[in-house]
C-alpha atoms as a PDB file:
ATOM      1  CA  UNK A   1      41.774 130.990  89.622  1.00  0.00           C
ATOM      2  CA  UNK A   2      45.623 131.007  90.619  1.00  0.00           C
ATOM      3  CA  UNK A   3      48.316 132.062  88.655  1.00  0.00           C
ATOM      4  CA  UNK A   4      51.190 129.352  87.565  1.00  0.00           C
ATOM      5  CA  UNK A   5      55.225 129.988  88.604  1.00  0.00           C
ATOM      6  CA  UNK A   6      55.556 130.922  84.434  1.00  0.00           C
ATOM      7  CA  UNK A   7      52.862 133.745  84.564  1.00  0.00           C
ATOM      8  CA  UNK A   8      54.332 135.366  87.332  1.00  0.00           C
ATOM      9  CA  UNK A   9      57.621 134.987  85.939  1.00  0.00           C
ATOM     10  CA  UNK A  10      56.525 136.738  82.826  1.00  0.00           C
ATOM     11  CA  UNK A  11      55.509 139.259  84.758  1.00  0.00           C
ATOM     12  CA  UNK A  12      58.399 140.527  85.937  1.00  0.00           C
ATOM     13  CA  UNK A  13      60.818 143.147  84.418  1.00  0.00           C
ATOM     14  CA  UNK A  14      63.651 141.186  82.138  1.00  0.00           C
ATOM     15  CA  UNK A  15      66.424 141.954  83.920  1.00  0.00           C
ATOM     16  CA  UNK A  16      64.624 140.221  87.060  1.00  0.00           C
ATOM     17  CA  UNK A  17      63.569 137.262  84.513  1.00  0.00           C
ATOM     18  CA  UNK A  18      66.953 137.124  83.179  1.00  0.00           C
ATOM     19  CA  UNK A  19      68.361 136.363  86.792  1.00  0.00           C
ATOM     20  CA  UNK A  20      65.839 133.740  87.690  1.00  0.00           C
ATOM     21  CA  UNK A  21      66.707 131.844  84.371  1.00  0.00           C
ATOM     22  CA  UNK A  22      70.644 131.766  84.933  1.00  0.00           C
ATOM     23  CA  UNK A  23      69.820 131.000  88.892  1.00  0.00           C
ATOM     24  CA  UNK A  24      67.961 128.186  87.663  1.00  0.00           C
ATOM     25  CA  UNK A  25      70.646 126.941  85.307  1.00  0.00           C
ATOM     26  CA  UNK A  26      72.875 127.279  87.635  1.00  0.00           C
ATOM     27  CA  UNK A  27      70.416 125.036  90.229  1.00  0.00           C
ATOM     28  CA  UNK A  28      70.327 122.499  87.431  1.00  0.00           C
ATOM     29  CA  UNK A  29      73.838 122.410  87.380  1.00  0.00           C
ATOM     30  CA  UNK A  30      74.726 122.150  90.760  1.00  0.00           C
ATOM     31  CA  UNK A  31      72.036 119.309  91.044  1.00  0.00           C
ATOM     32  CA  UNK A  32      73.585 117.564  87.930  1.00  0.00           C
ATOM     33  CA  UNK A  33      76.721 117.565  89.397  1.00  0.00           C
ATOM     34  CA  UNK A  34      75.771 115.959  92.991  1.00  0.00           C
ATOM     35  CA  UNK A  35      73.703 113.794  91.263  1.00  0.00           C
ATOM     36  CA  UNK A  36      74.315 110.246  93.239  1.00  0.00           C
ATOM     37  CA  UNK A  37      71.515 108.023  91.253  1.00  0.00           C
ATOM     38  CA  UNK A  38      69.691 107.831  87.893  1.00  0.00           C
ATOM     39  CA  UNK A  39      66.760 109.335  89.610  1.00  0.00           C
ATOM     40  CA  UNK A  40      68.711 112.489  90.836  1.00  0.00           C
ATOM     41  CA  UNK A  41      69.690 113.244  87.032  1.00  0.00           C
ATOM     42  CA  UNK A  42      66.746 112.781  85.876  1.00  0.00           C
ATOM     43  CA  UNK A  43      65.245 114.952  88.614  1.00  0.00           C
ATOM     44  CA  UNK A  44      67.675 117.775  87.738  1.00  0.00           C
ATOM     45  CA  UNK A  45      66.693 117.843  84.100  1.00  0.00           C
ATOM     46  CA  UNK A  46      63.359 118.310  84.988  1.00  0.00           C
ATOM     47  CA  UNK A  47      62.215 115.088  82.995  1.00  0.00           C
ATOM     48  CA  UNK A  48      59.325 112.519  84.683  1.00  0.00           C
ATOM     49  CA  UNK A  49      59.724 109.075  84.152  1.00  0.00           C
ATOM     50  CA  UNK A  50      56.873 108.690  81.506  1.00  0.00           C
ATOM     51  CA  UNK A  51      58.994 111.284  79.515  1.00  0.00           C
ATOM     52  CA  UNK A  52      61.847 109.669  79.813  1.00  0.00           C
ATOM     53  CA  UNK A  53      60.126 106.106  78.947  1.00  0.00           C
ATOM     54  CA  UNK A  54      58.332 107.696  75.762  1.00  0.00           C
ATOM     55  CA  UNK A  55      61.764 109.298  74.547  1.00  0.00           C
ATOM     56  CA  UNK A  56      63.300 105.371  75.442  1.00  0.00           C
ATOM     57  CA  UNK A  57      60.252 103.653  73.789  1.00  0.00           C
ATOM     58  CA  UNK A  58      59.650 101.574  76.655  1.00  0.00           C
ATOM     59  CA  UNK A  59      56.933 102.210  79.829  1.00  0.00           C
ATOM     60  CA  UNK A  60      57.039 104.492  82.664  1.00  0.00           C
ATOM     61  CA  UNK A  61      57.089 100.822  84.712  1.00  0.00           C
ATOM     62  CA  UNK A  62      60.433  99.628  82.753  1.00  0.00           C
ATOM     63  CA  UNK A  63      62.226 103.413  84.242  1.00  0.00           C
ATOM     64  CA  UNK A  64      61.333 103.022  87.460  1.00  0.00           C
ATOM     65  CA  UNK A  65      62.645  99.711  87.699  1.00  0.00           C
ATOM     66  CA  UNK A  66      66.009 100.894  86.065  1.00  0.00           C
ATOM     67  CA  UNK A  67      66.576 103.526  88.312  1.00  0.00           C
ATOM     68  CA  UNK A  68      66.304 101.262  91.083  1.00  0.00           C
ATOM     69  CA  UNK A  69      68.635  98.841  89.857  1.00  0.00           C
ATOM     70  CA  UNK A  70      72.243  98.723  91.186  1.00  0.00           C
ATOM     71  CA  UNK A  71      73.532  97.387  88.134  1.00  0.00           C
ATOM     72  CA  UNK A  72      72.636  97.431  84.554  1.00  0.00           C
ATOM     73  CA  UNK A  73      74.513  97.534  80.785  1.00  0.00           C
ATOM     74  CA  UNK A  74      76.601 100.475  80.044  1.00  0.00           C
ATOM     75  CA  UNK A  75      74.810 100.476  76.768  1.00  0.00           C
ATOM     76  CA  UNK A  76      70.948 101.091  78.960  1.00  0.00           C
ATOM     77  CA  UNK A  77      72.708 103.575  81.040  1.00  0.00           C
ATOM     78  CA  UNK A  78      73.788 105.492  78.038  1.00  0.00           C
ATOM     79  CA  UNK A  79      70.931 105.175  76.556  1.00  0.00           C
ATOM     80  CA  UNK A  80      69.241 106.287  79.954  1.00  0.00           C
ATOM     81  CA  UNK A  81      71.656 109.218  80.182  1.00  0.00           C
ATOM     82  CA  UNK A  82      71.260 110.186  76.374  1.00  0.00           C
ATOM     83  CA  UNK A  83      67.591 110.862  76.881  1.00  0.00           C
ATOM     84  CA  UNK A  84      68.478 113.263  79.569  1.00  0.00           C
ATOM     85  CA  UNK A  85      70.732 115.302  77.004  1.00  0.00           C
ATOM     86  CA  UNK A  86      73.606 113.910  79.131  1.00  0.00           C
ATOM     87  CA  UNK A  87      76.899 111.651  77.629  1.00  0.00           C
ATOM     88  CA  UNK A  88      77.877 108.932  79.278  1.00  0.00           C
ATOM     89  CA  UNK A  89      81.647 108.442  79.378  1.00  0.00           C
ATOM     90  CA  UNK A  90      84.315 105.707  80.710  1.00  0.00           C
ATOM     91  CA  UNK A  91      87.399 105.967  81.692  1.00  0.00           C
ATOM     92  CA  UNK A  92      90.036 103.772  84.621  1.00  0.00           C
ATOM     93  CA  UNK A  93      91.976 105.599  87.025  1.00  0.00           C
ATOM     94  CA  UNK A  94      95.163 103.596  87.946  1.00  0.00           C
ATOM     95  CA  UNK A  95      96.529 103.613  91.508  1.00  0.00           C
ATOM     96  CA  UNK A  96      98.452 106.695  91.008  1.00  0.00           C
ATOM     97  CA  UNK A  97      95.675 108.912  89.334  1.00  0.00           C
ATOM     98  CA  UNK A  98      96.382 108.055  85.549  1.00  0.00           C
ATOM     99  CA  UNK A  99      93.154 108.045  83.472  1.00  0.00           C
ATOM    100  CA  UNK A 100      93.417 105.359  80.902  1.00  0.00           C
ATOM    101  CA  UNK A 101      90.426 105.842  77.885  1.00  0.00           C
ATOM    102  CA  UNK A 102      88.304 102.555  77.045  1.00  0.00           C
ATOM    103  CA  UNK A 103      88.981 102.836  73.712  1.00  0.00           C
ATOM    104  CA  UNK A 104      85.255 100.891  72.781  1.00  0.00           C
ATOM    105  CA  UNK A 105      83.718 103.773  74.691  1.00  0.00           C
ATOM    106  CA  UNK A 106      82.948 107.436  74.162  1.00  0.00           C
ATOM    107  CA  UNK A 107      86.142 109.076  74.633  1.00  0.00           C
ATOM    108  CA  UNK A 108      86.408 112.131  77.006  1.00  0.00           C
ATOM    109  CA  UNK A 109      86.522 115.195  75.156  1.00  0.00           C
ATOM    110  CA  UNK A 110      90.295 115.745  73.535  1.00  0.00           C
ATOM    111  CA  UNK A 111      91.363 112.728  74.655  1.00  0.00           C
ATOM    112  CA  UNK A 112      92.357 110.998  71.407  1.00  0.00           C
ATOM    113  CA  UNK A 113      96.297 111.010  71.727  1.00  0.00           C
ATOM    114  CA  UNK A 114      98.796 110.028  74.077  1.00  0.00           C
ATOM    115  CA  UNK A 115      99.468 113.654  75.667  1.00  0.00           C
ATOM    116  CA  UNK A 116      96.186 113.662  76.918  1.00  0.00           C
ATOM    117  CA  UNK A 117      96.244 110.643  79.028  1.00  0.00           C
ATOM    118  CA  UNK A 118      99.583 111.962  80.353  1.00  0.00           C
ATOM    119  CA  UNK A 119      98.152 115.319  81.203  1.00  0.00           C
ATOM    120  CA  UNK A 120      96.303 113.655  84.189  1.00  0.00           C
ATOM    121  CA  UNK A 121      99.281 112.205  85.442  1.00  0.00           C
ATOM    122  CA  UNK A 122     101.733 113.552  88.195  1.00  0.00           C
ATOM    123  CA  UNK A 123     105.108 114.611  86.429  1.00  0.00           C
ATOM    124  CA  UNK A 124     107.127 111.344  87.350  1.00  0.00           C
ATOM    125  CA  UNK A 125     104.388 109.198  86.237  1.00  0.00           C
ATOM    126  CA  UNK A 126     104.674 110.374  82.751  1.00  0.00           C
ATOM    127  CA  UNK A 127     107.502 107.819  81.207  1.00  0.00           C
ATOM    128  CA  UNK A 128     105.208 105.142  82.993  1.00  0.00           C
ATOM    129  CA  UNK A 129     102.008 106.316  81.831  1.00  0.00           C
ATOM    130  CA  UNK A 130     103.154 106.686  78.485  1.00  0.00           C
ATOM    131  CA  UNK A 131     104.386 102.967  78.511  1.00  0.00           C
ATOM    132  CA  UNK A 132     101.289 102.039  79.715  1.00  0.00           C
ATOM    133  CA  UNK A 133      99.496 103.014  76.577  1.00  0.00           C
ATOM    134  CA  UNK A 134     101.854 101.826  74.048  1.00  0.00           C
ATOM    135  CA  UNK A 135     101.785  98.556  75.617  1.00  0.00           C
ATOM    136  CA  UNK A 136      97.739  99.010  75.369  1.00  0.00           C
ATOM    137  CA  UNK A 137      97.924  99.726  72.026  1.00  0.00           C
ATOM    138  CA  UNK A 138     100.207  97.124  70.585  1.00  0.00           C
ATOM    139  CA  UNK A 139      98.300  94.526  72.803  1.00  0.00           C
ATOM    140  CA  UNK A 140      94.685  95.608  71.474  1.00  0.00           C
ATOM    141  CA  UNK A 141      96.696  95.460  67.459  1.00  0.00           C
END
């Protein structure tokens, strides 16, 4: 009987192992990153559907069908992305490249004060930017 990928993995010298792991992360990466649909991240992650449905406590039937859908709740598509080990984050981008937080959303990493939003922004779009969120937050108060 044939060997799998794993035992002839383990049969190399660790240095050689060592490579193929962090060439593989790396692959996973790459794929995670050009990932265009639900089924490309969950492809990446190296998760099946039925995994994916038993970690969601729904049927393998009920993925499929999400992944094909061209619109669902941020709330399923977090919960999707969760169950991948990935975060699901929202943000806008204005017309000039300003990235204003949805404050009822995760918030990108840092991105809890004023500086951060402005960090994004081109240097004469500061004073505007900055206005932006005041106005956002007296408004939402």
């Amino acid at each position: 009987m044939g060997r799998n990928l794993d035992e002839v993995i383990k049969g190399l010298p660790a240095d050689r192992q060592r490579k193929i792991a962090a060439l593989s992360q790396k692959k996973i990466q790459d794929m995670v990153a050009h990932a265009a649909t639900l089924t490309d991240f969950r492809t990446a992650v190296g998760k099946t559907q039925a995994e994916v449905a038993k970690e969601l406590g729904i049927n393998q039937n009920a993925v499929s069908q999400l992944e094909k859908r061209s619109d669902t709740y941020v709330s399923t598509l977090r919960r999707f992305l969760k169950s991948l080990g990935l975060t699901l984050e929202l943000s806008v981008l204005d017309k000039n490249g300003v990235r204003i937080d949805l404050q009822n959303f995760l918030q990108w990493p840092g991105s809890s004060t004023d500086d951060d939003a402005e960090a994004v922004a081109p240097p004469a779009k500061k004073t505007a930017a900055k206005k932006r969120t005041v106005r956002a937050k007296k408004a939402g108060a």
